[in-house]
C-alpha atoms as a PDB file:
ATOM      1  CA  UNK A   1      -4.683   3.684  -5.192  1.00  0.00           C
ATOM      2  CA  UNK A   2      -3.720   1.202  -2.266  1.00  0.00           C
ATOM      3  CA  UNK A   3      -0.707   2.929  -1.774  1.00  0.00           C
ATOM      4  CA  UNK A   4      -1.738   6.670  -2.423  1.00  0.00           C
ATOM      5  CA  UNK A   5      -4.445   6.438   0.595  1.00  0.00           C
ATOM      6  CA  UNK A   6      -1.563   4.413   2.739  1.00  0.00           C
ATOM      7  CA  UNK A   7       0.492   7.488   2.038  1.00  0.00           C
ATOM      8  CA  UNK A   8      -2.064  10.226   2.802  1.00  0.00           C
ATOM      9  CA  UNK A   9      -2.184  11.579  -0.921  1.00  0.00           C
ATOM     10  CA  UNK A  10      -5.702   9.984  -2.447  1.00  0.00           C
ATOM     11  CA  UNK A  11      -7.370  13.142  -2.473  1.00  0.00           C
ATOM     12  CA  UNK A  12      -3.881  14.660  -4.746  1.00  0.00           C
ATOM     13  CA  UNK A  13      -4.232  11.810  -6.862  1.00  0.00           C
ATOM     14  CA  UNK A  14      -5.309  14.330  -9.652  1.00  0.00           C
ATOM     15  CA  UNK A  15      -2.990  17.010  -9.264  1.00  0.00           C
ATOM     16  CA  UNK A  16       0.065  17.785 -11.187  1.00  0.00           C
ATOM     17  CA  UNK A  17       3.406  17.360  -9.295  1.00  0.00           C
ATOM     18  CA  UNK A  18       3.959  21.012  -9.432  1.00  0.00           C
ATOM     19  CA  UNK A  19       1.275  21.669  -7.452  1.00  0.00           C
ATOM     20  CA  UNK A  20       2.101  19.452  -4.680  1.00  0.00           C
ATOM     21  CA  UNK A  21       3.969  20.925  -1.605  1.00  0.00           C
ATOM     22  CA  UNK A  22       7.656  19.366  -1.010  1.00  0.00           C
ATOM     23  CA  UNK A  23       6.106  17.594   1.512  1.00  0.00           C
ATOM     24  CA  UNK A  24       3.793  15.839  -0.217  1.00  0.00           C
ATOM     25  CA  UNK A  25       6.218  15.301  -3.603  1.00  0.00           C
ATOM     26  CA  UNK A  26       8.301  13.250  -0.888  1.00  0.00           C
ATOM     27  CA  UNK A  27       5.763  10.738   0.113  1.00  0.00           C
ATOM     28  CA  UNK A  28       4.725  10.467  -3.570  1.00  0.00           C
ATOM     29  CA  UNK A  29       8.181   9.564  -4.320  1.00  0.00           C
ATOM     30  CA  UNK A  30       7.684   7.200  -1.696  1.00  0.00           C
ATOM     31  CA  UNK A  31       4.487   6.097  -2.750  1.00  0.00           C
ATOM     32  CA  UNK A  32       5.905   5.278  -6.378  1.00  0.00           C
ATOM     33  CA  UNK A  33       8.621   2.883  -4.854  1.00  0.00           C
ATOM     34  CA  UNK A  34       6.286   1.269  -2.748  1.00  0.00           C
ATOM     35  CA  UNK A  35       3.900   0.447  -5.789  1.00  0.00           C
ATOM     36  CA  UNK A  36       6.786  -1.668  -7.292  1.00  0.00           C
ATOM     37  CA  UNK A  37       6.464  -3.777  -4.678  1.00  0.00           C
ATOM     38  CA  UNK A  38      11.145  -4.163  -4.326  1.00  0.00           C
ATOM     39  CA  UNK A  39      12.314  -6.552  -2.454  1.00  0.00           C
ATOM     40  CA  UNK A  40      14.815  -3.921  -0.439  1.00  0.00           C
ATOM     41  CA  UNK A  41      13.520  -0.591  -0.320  1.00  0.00           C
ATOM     42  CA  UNK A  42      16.728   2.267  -0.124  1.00  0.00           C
ATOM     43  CA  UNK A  43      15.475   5.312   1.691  1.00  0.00           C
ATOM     44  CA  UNK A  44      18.324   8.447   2.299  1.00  0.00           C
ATOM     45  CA  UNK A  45      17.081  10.941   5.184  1.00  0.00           C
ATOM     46  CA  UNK A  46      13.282  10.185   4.593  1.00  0.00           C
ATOM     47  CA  UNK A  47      12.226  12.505   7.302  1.00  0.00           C
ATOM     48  CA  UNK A  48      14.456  15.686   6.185  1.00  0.00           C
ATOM     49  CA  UNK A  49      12.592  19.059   5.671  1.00  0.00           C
ATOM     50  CA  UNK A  50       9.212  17.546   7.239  1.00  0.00           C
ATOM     51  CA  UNK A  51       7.562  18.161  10.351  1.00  0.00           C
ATOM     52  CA  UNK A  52       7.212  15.499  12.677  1.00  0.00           C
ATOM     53  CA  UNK A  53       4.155  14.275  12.665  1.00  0.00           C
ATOM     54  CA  UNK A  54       4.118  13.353   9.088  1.00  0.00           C
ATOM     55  CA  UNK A  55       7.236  11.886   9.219  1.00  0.00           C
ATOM     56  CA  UNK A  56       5.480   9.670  12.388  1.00  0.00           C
ATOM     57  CA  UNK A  57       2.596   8.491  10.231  1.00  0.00           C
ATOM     58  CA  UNK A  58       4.976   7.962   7.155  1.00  0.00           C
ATOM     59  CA  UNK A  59       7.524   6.083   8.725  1.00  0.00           C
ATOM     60  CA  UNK A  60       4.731   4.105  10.211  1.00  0.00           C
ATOM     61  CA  UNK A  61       2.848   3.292   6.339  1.00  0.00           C
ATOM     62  CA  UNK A  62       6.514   2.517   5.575  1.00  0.00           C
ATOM     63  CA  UNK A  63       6.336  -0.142   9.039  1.00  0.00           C
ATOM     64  CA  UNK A  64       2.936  -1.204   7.694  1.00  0.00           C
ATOM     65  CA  UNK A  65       4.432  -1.849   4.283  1.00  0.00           C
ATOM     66  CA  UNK A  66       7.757  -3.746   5.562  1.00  0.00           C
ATOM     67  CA  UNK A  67       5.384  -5.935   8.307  1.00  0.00           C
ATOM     68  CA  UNK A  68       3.103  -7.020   4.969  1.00  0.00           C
ATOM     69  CA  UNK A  69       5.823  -7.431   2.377  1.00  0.00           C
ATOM     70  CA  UNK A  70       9.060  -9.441   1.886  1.00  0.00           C
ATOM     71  CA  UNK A  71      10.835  -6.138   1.287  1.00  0.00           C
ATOM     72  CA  UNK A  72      14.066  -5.843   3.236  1.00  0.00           C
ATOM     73  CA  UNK A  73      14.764  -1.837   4.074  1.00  0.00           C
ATOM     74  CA  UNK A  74      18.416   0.464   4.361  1.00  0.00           C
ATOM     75  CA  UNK A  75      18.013   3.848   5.828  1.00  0.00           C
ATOM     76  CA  UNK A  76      20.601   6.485   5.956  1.00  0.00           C
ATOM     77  CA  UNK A  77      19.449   8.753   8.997  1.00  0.00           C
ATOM     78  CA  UNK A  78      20.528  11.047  11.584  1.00  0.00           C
ATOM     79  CA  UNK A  79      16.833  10.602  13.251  1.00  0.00           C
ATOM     80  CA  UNK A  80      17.482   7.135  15.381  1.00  0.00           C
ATOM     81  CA  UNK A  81      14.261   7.786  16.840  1.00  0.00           C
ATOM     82  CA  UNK A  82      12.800   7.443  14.108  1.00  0.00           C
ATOM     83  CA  UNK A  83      14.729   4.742  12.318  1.00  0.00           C
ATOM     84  CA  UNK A  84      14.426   2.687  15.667  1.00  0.00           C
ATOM     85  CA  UNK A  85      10.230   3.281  15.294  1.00  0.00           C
ATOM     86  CA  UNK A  86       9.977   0.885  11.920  1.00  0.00           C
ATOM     87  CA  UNK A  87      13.384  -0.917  12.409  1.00  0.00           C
ATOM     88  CA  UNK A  88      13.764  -4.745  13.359  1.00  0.00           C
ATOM     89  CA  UNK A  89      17.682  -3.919  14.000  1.00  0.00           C
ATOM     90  CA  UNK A  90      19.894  -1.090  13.911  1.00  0.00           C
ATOM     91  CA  UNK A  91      23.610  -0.193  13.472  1.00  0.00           C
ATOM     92  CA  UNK A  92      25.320   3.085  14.316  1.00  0.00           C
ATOM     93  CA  UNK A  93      27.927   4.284  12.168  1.00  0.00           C
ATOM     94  CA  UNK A  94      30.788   6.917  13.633  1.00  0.00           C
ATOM     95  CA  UNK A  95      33.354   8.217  11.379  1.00  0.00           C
ATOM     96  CA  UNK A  96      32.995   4.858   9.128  1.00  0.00           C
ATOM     97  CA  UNK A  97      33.071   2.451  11.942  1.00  0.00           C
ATOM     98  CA  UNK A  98      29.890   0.834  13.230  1.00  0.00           C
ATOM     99  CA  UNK A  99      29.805   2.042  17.210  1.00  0.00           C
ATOM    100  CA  UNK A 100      26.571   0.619  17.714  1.00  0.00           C
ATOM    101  CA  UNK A 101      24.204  -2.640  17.120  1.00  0.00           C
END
């Protein structure tokens, strides 16, 4: 339940999935991975389709998770803001090439 109330969905805990906004299905999926505790965590264009303040306070539980955890992270993004806010390092790829460090 740790997880689910780091994530903002407690009070959904009961739900079905169909009844949960896309929004909210994406932190769940997020949720799930989290509650595996991995030692890398993979996350493709976490912050596509929501608005930006959710994707601020996920990407920070996702911070909060990485700071408390030995879990390494990979994000695919075209939001560098928003990678930058929970990353310890960055690199920028252009047309296959890293441009940026």
């Amino acid at each position: 339940m740790a997880v689910l109330e780091e994530m903002g969905l407690a009070g959904l805990a009961s739900r079905y999935p169909l009844a949960l906004s896309e929004g909210q299905k994406r932190r769940l999926a997020l949720a799930t991975c989290l509650v595996s505790c991995p030692q890398l965590l993979l996350l493709d264009e976490p912050a596509a389709g929501q608005d930006e303040d959710r994707v601020s306070d996920d990407m920070e539980a996702v911070r909060r998770y990485l700071d408390t955890h030995e879990c390494a992270c990979v994000m695919a993004t075209h939001d560098l803001r928003g990678a930058e806010r929970i990353a310890n390092g960055t690199l920028v790829m252009r047309q296959g090439r890293v441009s940026r460090r």
